[in-house]
N, C-alpha and C. Protein backbone atom coordinates (compact mmCIF):
# COMPACT_ATOMS: atom_id res chain seq x y z
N UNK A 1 -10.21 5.53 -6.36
CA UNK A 1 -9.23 4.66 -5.77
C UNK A 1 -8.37 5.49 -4.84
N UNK A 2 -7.76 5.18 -3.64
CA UNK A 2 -7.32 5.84 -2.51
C UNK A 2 -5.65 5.84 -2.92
N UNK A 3 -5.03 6.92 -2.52
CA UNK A 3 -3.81 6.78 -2.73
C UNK A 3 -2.81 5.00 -2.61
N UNK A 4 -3.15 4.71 -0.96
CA UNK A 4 -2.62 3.99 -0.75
C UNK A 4 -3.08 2.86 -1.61
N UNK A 5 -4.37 2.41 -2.03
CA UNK A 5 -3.99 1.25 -3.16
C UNK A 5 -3.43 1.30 -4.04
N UNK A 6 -3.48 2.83 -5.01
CA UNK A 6 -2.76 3.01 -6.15
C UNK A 6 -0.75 2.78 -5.63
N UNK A 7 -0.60 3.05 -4.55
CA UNK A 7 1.19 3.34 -4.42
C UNK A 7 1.66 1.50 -4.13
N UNK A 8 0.35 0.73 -3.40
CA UNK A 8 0.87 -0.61 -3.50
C UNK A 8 0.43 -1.23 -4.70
N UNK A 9 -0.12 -1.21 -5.41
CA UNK A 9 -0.04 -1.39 -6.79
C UNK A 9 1.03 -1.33 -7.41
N UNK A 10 1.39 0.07 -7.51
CA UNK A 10 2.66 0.58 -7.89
C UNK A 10 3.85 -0.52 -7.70
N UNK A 11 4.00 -0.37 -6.27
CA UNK A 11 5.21 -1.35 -5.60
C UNK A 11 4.78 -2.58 -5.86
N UNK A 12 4.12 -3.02 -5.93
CA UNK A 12 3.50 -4.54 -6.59
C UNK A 12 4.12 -4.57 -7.84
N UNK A 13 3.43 -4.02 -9.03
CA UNK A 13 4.30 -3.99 -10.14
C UNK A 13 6.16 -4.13 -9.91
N UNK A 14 6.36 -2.98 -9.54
CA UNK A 14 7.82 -2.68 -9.40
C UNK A 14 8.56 -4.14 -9.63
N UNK A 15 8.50 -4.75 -7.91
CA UNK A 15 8.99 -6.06 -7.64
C UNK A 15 8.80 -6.75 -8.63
N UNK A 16 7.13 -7.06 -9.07
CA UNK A 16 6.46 -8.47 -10.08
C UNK A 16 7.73 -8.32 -11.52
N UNK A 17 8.04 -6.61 -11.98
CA UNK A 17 8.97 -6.55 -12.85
C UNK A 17 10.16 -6.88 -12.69
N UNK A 18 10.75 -6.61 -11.62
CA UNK A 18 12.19 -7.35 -11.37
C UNK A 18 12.24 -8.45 -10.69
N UNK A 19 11.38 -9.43 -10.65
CA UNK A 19 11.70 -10.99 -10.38
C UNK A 19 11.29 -11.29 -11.59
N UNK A 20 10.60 -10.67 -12.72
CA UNK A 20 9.63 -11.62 -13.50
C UNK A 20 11.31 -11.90 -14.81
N UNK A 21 11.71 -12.56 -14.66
CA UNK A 21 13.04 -13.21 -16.23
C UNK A 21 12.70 -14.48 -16.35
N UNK A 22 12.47 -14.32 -17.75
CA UNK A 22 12.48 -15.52 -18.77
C UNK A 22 13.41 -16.69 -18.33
N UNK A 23 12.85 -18.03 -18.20
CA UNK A 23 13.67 -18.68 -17.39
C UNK A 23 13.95 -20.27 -18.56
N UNK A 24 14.63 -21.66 -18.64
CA UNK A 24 15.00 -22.03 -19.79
C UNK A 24 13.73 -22.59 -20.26
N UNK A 25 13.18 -22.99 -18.90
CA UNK A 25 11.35 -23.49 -18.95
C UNK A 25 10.63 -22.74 -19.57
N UNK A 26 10.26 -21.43 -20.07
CA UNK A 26 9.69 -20.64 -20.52
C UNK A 26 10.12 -19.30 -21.15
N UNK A 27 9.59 -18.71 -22.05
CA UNK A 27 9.88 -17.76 -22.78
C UNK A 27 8.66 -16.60 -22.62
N UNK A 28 7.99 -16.67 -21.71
CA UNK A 28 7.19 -15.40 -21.22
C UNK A 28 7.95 -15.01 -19.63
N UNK A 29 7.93 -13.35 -20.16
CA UNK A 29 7.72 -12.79 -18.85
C UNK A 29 6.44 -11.67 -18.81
N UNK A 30 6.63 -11.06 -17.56
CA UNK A 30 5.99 -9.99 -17.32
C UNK A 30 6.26 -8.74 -18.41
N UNK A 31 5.36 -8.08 -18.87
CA UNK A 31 5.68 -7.22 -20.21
C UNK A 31 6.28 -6.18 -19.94
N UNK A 32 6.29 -5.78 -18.35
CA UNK A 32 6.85 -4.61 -17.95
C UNK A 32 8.51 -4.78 -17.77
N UNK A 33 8.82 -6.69 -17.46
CA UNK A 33 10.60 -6.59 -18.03
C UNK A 33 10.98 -6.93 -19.17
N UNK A 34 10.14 -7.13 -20.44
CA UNK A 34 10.46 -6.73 -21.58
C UNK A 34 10.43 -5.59 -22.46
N UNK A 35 9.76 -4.87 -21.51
CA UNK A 35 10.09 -3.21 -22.12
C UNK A 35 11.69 -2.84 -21.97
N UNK A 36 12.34 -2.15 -22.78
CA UNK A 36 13.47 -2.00 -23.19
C UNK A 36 14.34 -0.82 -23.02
N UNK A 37 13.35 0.00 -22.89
CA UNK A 37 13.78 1.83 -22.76
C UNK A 37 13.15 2.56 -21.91
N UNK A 38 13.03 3.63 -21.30
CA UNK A 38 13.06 4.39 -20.07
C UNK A 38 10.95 5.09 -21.02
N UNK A 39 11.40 5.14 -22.03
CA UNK A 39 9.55 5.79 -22.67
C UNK A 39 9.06 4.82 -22.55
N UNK A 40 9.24 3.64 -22.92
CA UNK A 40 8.44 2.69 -22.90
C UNK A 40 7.59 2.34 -21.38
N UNK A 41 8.71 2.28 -20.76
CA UNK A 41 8.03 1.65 -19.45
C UNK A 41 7.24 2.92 -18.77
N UNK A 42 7.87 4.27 -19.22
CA UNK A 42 6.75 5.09 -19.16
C UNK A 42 5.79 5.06 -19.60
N UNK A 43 5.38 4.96 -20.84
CA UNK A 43 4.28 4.74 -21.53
C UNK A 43 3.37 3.65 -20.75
N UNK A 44 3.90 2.67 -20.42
CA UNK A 44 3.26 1.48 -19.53
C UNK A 44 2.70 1.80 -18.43
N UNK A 45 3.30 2.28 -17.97
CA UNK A 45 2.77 3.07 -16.18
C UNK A 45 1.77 4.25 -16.47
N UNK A 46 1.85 4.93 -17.52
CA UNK A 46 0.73 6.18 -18.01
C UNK A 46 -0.22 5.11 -18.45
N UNK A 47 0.03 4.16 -19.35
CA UNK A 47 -1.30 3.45 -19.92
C UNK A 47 -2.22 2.80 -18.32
N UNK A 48 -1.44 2.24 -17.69
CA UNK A 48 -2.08 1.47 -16.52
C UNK A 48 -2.76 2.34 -15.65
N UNK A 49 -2.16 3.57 -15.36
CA UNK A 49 -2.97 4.56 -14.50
C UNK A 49 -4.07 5.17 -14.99
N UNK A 50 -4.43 5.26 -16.18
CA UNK A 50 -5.37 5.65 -17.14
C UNK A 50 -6.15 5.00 -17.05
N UNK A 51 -5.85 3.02 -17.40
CA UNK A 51 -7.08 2.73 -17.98
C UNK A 51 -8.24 2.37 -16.45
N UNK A 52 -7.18 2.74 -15.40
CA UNK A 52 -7.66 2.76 -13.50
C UNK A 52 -8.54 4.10 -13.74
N UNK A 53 -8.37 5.08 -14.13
CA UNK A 53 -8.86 6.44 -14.03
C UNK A 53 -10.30 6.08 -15.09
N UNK A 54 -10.09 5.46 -16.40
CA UNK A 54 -11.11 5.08 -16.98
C UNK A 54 -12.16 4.24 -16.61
N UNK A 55 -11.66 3.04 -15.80
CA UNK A 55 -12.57 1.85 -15.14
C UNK A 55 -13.35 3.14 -14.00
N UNK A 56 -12.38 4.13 -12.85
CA UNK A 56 -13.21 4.33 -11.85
C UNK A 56 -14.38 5.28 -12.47
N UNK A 57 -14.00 6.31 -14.03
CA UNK A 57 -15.13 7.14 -14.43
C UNK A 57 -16.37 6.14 -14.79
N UNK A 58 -16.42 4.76 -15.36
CA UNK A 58 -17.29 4.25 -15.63
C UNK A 58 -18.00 3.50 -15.08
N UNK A 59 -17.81 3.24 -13.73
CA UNK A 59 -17.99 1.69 -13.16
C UNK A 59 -19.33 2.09 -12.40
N UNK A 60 -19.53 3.44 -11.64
CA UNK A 60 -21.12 3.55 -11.20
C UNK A 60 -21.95 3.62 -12.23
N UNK A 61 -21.86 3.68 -13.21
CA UNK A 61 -23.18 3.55 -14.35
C UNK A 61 -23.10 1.81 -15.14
N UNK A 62 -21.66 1.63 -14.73
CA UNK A 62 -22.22 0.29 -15.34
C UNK A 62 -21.59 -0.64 -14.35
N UNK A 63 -20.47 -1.57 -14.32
CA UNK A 63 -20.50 -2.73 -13.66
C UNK A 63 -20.72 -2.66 -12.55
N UNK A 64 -20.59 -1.49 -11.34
CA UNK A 64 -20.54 -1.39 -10.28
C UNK A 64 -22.11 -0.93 -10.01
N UNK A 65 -22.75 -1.37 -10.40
CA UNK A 65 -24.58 -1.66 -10.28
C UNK A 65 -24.57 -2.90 -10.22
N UNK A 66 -25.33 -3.42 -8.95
CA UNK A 66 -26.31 -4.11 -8.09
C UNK A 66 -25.58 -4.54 -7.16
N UNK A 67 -24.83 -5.65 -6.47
CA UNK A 67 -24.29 -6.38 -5.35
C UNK A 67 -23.05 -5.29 -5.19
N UNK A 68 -22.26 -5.60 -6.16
CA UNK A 68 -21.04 -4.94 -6.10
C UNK A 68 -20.49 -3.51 -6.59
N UNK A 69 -21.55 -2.64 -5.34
CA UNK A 69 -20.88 -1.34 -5.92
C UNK A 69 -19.41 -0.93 -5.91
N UNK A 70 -18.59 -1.45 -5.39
CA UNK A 70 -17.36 -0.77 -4.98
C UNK A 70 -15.90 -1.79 -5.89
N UNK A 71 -16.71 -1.94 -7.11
CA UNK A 71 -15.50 -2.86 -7.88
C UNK A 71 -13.96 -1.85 -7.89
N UNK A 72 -13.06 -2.51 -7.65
CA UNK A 72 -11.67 -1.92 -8.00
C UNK A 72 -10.61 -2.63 -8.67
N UNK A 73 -10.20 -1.78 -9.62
CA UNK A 73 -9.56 -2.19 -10.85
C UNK A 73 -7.98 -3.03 -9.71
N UNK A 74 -7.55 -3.77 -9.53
CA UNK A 74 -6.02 -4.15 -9.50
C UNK A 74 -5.01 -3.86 -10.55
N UNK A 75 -4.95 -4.62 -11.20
CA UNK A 75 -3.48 -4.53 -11.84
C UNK A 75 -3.63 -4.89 -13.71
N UNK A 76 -3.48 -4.51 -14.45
CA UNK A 76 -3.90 -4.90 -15.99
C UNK A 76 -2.48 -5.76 -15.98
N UNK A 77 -2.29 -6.79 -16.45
CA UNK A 77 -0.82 -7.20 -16.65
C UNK A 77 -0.67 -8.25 -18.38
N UNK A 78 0.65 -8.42 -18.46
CA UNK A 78 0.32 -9.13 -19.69
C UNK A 78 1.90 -9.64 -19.52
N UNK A 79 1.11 -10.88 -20.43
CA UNK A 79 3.03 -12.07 -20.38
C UNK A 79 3.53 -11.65 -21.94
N UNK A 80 4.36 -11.48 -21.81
CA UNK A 80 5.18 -11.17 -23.26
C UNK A 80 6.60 -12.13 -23.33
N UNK A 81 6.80 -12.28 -24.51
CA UNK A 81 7.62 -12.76 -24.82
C UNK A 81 9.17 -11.90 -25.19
N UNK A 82 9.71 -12.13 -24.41
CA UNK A 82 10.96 -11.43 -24.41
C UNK A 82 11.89 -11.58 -25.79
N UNK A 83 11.79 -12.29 -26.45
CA UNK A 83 12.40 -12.32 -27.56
C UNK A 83 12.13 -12.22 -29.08
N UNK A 84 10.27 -12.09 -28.55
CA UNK A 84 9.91 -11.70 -29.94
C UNK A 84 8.93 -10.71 -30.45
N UNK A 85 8.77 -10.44 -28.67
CA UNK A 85 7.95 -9.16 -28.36
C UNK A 85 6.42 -9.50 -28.87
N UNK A 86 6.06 -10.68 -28.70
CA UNK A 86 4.77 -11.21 -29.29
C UNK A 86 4.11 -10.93 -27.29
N UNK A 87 2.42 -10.71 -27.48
CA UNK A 87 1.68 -10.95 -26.32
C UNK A 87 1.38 -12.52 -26.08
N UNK A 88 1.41 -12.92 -24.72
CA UNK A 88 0.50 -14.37 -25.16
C UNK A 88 -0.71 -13.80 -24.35
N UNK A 89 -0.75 -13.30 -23.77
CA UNK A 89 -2.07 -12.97 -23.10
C UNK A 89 -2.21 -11.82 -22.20
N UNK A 90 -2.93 -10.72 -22.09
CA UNK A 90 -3.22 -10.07 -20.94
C UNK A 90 -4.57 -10.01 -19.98
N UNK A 91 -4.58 -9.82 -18.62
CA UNK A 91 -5.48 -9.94 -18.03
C UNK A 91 -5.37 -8.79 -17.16
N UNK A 92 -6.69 -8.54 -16.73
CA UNK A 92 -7.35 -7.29 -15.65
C UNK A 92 -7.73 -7.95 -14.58
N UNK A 93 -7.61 -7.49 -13.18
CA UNK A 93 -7.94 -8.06 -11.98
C UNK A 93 -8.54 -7.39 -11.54
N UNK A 94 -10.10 -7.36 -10.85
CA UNK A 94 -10.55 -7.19 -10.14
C UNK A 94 -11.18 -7.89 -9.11
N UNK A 95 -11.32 -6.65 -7.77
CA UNK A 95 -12.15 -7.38 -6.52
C UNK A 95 -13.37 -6.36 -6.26
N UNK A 96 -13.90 -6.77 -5.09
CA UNK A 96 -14.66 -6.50 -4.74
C UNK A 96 -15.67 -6.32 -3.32
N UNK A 97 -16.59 -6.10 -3.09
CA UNK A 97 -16.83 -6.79 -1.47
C UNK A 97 -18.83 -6.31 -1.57
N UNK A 98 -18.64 -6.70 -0.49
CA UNK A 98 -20.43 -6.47 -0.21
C UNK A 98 -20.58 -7.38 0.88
N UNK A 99 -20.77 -6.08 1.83
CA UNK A 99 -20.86 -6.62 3.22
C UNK A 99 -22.31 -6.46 4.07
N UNK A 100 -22.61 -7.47 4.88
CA UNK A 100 -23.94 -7.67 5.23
C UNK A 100 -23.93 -7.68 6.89
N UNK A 101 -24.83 -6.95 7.63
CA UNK A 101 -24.64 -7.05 9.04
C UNK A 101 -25.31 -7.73 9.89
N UNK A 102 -24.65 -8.56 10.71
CA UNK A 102 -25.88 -9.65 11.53
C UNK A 102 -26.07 -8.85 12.82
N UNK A 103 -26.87 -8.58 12.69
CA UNK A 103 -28.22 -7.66 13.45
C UNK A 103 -27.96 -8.18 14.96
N UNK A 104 -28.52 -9.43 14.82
CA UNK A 104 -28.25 -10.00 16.20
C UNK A 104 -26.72 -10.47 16.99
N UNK A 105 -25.94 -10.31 16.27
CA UNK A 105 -24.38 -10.80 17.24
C UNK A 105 -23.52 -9.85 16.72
N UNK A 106 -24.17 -8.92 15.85
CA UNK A 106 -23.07 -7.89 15.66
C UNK A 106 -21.77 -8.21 14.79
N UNK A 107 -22.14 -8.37 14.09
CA UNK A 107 -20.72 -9.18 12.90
C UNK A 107 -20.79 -8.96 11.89
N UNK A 108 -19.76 -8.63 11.19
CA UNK A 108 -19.89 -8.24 9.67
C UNK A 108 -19.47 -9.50 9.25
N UNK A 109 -20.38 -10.02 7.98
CA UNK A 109 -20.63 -10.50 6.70
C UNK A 109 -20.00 -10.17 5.85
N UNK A 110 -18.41 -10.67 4.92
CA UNK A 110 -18.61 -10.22 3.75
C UNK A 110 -18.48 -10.92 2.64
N UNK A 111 -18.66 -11.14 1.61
CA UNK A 111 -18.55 -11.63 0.15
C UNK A 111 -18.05 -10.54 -0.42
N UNK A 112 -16.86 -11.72 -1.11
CA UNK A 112 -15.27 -11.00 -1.60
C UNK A 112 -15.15 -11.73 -2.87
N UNK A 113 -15.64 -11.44 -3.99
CA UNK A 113 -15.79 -11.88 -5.83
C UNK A 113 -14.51 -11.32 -6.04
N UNK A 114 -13.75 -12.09 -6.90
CA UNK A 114 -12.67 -11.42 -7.79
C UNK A 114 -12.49 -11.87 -9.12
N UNK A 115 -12.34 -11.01 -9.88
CA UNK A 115 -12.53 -11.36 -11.36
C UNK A 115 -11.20 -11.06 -11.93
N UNK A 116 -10.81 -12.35 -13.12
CA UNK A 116 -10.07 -11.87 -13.71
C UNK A 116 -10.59 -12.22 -15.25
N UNK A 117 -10.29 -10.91 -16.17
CA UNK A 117 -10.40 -10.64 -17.55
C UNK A 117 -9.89 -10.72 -18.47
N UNK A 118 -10.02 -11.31 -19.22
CA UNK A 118 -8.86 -11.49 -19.87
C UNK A 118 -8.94 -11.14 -21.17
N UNK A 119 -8.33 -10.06 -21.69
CA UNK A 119 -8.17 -9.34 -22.70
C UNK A 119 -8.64 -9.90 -24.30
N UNK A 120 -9.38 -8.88 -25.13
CA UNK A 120 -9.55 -9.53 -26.70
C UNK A 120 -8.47 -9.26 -27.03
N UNK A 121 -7.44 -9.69 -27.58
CA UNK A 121 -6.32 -9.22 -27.91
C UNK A 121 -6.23 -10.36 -29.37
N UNK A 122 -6.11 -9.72 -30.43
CA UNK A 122 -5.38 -10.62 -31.69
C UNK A 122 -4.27 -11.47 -31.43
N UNK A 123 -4.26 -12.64 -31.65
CA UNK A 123 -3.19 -13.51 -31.67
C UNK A 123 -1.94 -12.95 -32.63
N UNK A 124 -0.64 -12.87 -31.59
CA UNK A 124 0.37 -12.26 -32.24
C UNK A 124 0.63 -10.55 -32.53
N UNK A 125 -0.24 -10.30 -31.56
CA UNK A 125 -0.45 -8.65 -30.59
C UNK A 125 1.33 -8.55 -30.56
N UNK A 126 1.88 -7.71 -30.68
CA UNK A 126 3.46 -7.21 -29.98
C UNK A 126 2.87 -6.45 -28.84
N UNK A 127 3.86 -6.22 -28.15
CA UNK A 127 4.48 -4.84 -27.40
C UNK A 127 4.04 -3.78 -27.55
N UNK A 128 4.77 -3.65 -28.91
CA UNK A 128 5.22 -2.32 -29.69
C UNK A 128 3.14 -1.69 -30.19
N UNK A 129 2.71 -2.51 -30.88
CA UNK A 129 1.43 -2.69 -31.27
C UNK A 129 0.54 -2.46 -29.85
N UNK A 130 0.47 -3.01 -28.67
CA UNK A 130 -0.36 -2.91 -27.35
C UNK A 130 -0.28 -1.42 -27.45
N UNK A 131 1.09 -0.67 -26.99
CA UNK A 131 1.82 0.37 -26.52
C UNK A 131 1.01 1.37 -27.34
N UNK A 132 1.50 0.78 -28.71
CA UNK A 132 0.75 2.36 -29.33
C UNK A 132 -1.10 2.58 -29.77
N UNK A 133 -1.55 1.26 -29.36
CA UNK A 133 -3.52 1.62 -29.65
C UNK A 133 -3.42 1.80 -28.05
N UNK A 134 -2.77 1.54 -26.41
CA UNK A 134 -3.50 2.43 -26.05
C UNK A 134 -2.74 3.50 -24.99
N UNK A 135 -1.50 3.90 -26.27
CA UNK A 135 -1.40 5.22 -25.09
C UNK A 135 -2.47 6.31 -26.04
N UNK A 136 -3.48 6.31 -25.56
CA UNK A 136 -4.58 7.36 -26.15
C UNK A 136 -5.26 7.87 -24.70
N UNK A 137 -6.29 8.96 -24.66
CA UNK A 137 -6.65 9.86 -23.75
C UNK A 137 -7.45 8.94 -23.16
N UNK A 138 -8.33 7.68 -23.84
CA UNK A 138 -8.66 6.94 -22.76
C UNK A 138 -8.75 5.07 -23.51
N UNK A 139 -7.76 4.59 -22.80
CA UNK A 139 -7.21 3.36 -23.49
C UNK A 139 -8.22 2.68 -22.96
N UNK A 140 -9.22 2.21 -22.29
CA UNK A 140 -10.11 1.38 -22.20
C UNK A 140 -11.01 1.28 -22.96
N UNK A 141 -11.57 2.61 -23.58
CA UNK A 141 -12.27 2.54 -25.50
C UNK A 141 -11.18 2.47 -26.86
N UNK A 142 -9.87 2.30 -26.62
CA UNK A 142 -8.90 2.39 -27.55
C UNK A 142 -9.72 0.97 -28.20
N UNK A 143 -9.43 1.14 -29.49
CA UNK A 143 -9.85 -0.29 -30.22
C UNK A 143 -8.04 -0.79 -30.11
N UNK A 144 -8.37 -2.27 -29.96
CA UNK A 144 -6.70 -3.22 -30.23
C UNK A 144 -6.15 -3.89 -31.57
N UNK A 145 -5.25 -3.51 -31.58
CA UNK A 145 -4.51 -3.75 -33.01
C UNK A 145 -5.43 -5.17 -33.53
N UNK A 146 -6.05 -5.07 -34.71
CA UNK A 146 -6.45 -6.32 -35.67
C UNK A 146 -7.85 -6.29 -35.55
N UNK A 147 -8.22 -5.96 -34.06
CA UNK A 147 -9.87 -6.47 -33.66
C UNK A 147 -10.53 -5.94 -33.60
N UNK A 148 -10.44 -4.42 -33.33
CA UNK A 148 -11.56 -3.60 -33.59
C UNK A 148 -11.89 -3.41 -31.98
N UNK A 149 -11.89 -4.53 -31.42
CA UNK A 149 -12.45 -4.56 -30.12
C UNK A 149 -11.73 -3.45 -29.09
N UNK A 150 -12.26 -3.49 -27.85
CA UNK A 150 -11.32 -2.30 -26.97
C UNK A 150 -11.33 -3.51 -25.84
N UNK A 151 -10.64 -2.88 -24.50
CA UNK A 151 -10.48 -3.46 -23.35
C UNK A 151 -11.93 -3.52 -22.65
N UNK A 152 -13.07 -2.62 -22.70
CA UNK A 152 -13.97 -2.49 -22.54
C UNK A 152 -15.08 -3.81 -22.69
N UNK A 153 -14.83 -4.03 -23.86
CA UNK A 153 -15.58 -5.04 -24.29
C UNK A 153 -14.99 -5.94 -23.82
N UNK A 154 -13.94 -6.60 -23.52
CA UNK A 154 -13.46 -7.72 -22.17
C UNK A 154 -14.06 -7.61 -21.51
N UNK A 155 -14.28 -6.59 -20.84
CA UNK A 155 -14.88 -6.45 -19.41
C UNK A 155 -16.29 -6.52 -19.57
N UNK A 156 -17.03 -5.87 -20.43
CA UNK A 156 -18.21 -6.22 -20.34
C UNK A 156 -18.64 -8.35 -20.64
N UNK A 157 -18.03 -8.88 -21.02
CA UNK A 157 -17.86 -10.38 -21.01
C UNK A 157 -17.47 -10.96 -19.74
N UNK A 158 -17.15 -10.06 -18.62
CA UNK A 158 -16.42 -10.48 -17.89
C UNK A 158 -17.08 -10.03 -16.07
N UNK A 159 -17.26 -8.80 -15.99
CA UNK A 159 -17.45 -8.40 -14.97
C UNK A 159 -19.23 -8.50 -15.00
């Protein structure tokens, strides 16, 4: 992944965290403004850059075989509940491309797939529980609190 996607990513997050407040309509936000303390949201930003470093070590041997060699991870995100620190859901975004050339008028072709994944996660996952199965050396084989399962196995259901 090239600097510049990883730094608008970055700034993507940033913002998505400070607009994302619990509003009277709803009791999810973004999990990155219910983190609470200065480790935490570290921990969050180490887990997310990781499990990017993990998707790009794996993706030429597996999902990124046949149409879509050049899959790239976006953004892992998850809605949390600000008041009880419960998950309701997280999801992985990816895109993609595969471009084809017309020979005769000179034009690029492309097909643009984007996937989103959406996490095995145990019903009634916390925060606190996400945070600690996967700040590990590589959180995309971390198994998730209750299931055994990892983020991995999303994705293989998925991509």
């Amino acid at each position: 992944m090239s600097l510049a996607v990883g730094l608008l990513w970055f700034a993507a997050s940033a913002i998505l965290a400070q607009q994302a407040k619990p509003s009277a309509a709803g009791r999810y936000t973004d999990l990155v403004a219910a983190l609470q303390n200065d480790d935490d949201i570290n921990t969050w930003y180490g887990i997310a850059n990781a499990l990017r470093r993990d998707f790009d070590m794996i993706c030429g041997d597996t999902f990124c075989e046949g149409d879509y060699s050049n899959i790239a991870a976006l953004r892992f995100a998850c809605a949390a509940d600000a008041a009880t620190g419960e998950i309701g859901q997280c999801a992985w975004s990816f895109a993609a491309s595969d471009e084809r050339i017309d020979a005769r008028r000179g034009r690029v072709h492309a097909a643009i797939p984007v996937w989103r994944c959406v996490s095995p996660l145990a019903p009634h996952t916390t925060v606190r529980e996400l945070l600690s199965a996967l700040a590990a050396a590589h959180p995309l084989h971390a198994p998730l609190p209750r299931t055994g399962a990892t983020l991995y196995d999303g994705l293989s259901d998925c991509l």
